[in-house]
C-alpha atoms as a PDB file:
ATOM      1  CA  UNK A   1     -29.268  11.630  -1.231  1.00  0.00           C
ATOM      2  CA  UNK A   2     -26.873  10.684  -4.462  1.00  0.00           C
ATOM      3  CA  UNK A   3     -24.871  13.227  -2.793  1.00  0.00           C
ATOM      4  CA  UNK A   4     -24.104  11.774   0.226  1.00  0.00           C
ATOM      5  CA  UNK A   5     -23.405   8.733  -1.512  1.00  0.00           C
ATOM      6  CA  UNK A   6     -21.044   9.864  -3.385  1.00  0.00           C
ATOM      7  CA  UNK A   7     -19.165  11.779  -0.098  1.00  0.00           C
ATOM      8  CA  UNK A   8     -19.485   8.319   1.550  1.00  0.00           C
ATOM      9  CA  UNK A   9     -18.235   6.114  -1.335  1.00  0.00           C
ATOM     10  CA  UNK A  10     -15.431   9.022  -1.503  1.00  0.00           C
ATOM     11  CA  UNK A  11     -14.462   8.471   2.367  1.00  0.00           C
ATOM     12  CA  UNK A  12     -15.122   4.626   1.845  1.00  0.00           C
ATOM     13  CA  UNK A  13     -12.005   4.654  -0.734  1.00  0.00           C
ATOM     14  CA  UNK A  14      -9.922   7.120   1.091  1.00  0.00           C
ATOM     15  CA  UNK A  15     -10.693   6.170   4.710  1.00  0.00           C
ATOM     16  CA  UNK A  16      -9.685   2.607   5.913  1.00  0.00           C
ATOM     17  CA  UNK A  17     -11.552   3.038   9.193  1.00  0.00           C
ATOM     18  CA  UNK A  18     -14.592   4.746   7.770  1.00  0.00           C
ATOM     19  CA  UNK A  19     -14.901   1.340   5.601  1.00  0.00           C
ATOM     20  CA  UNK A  20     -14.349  -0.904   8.488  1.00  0.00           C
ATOM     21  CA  UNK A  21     -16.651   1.239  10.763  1.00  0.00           C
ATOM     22  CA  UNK A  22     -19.338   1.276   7.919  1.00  0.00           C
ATOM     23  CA  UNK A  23     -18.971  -2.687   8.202  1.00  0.00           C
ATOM     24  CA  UNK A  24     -19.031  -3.480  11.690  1.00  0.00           C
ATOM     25  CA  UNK A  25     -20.769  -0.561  12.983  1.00  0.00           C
ATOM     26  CA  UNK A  26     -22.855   1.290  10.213  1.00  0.00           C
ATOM     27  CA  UNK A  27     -25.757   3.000  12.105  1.00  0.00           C
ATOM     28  CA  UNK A  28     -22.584   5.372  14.037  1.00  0.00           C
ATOM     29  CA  UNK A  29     -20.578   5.394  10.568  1.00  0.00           C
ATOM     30  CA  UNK A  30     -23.381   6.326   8.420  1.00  0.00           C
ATOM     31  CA  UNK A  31     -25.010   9.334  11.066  1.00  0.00           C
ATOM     32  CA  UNK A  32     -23.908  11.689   8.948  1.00  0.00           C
ATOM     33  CA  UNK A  33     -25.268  10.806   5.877  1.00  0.00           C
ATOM     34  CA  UNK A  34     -28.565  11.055   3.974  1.00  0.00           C
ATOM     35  CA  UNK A  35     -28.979   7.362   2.475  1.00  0.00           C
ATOM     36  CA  UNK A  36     -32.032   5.826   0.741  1.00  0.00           C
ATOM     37  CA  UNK A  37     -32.144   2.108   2.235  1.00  0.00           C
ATOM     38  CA  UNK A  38     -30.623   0.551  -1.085  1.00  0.00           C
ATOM     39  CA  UNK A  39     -27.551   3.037  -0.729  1.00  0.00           C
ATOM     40  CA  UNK A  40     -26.543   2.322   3.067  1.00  0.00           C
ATOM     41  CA  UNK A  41     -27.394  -1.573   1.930  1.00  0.00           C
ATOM     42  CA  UNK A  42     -24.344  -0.856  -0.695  1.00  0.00           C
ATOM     43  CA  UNK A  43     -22.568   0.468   2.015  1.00  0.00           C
ATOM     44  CA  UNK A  44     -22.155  -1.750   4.193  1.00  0.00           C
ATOM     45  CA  UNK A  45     -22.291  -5.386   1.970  1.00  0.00           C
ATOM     46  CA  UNK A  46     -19.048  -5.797   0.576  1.00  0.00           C
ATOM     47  CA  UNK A  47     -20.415  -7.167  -2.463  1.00  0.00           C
ATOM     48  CA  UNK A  48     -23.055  -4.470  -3.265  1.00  0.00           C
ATOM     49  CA  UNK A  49     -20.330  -2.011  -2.316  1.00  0.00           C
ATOM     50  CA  UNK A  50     -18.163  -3.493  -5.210  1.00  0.00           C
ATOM     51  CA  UNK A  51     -21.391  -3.468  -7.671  1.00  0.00           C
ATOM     52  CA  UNK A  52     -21.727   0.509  -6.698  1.00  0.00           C
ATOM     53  CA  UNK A  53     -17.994   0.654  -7.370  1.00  0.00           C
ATOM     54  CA  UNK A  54     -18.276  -0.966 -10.756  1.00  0.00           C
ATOM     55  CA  UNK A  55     -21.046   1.932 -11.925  1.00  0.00           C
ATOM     56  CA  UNK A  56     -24.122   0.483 -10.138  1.00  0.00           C
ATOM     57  CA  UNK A  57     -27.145   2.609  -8.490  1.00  0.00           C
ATOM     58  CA  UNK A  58     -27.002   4.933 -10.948  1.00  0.00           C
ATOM     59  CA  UNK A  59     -23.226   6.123  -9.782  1.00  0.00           C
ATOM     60  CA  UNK A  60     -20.339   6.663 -12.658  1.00  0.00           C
ATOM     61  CA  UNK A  61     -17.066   3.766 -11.497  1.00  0.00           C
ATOM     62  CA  UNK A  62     -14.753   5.473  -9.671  1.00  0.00           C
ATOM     63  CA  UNK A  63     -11.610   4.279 -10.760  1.00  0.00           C
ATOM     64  CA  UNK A  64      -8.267   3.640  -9.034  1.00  0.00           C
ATOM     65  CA  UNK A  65      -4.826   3.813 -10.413  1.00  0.00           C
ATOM     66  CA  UNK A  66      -2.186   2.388  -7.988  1.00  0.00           C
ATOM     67  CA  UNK A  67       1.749   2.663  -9.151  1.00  0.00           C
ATOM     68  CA  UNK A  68       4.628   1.153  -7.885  1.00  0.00           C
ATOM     69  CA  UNK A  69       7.812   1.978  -8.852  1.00  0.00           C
ATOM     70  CA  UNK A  70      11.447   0.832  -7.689  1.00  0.00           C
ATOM     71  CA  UNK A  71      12.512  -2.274  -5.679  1.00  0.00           C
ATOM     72  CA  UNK A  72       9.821  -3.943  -3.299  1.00  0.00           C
ATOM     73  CA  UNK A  73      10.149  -6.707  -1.069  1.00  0.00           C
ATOM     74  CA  UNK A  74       6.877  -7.855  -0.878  1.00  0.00           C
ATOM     75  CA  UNK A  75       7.709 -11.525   1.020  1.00  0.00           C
ATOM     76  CA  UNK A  76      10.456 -10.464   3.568  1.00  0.00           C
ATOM     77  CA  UNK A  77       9.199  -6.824   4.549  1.00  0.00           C
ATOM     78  CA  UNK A  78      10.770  -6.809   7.942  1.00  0.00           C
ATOM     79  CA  UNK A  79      14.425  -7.538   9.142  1.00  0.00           C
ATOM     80  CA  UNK A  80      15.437  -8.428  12.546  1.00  0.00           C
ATOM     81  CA  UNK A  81      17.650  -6.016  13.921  1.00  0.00           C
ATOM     82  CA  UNK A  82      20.427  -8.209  13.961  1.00  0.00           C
ATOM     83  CA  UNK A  83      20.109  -9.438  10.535  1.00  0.00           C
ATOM     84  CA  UNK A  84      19.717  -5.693   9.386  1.00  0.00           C
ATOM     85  CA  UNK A  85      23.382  -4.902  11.675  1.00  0.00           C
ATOM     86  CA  UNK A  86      24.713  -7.713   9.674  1.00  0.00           C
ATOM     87  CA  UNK A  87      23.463  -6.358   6.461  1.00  0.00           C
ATOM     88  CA  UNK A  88      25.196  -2.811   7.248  1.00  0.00           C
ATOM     89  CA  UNK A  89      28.471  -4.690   8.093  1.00  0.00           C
ATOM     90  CA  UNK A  90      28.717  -6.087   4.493  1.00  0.00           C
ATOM     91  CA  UNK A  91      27.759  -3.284   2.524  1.00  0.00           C
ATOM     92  CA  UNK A  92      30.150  -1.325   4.865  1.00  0.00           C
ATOM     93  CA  UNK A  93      33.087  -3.876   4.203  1.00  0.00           C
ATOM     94  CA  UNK A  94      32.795  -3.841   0.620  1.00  0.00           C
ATOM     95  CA  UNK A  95      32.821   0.274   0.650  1.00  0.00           C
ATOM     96  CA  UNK A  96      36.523  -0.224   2.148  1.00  0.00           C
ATOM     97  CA  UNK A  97      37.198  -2.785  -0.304  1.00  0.00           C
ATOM     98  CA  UNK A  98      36.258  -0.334  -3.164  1.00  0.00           C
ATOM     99  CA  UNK A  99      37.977   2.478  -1.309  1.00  0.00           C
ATOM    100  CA  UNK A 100      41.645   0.034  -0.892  1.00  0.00           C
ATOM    101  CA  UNK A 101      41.630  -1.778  -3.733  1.00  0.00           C
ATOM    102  CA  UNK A 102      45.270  -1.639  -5.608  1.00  0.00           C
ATOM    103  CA  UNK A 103      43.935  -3.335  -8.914  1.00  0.00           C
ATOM    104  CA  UNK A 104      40.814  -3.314 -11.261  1.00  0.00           C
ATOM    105  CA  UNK A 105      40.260  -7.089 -10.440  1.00  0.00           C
ATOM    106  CA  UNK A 106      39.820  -5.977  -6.550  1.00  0.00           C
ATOM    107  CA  UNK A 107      37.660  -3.086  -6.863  1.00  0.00           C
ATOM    108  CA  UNK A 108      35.511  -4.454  -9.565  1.00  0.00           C
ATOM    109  CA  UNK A 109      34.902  -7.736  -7.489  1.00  0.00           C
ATOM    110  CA  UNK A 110      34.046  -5.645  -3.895  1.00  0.00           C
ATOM    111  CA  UNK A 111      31.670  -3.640  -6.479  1.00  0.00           C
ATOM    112  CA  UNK A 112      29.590  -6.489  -7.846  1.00  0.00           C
ATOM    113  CA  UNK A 113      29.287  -7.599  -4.254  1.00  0.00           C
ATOM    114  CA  UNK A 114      28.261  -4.387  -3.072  1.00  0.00           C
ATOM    115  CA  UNK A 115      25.697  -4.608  -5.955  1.00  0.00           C
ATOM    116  CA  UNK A 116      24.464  -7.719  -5.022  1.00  0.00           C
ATOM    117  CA  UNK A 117      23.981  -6.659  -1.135  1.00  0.00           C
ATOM    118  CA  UNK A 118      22.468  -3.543  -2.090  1.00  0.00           C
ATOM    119  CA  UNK A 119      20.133  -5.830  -4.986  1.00  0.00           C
END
């Protein structure tokens, strides 16, 4: 039974819909598996699932290592089309700003711009 447990608490982690299926619907989610009461109880509470999570029931933590690297914009994810087109029109005019500038003053200005649009 510690077994399935573990497969389940596996799929729970790796498997969005398995963990929402185990919440709203856990006598289809769980068919599979061979769970004492107290496990498919840990299952499907939120809270007990967390406990199980942490090293309860017997079961070593699993633990979860999430990295982010480069440049995220968490608060404006999505453009509008339009303000995306506008976007592309900027970093576009500053490329042919680099490209025809006649003196260091002019290119190194449509640079810092560029590096400002492009953040």
């Amino acid at each position: 039974m510690l077994d399935d447990l573990k497969r389940a608490l596996a799929r729970v982690q790796a498997d969005y819909t398995f963990y929402v299926d185990c919440q709203t619907n856990p006598a289809v989610a769980l068919a599979g598996y061979d769970l004492t009461a107290d496990e498919r109880s840990a299952l499907t509470d939120p809270k007990k699932l967390a406990d199980v999570l942490n090293g309860g029931l017997g079961v070593s933590p699993f633990r979860i290592t999430v990295t982010i690297k480069g440049r995220h914009d968490w608060v404006n994810v999505t453009k509008t089309k339009m303000e995306q087109a506008d976007h592309d029109a900027k970093v576009a005019a500053e490329i042919d700003a680099i490209k025809q500038a006649s003196t260091s003053d002019a290119r190194s200005g449509a640079t810092l711009r560029l590096m400002e649009l492009l953040g």
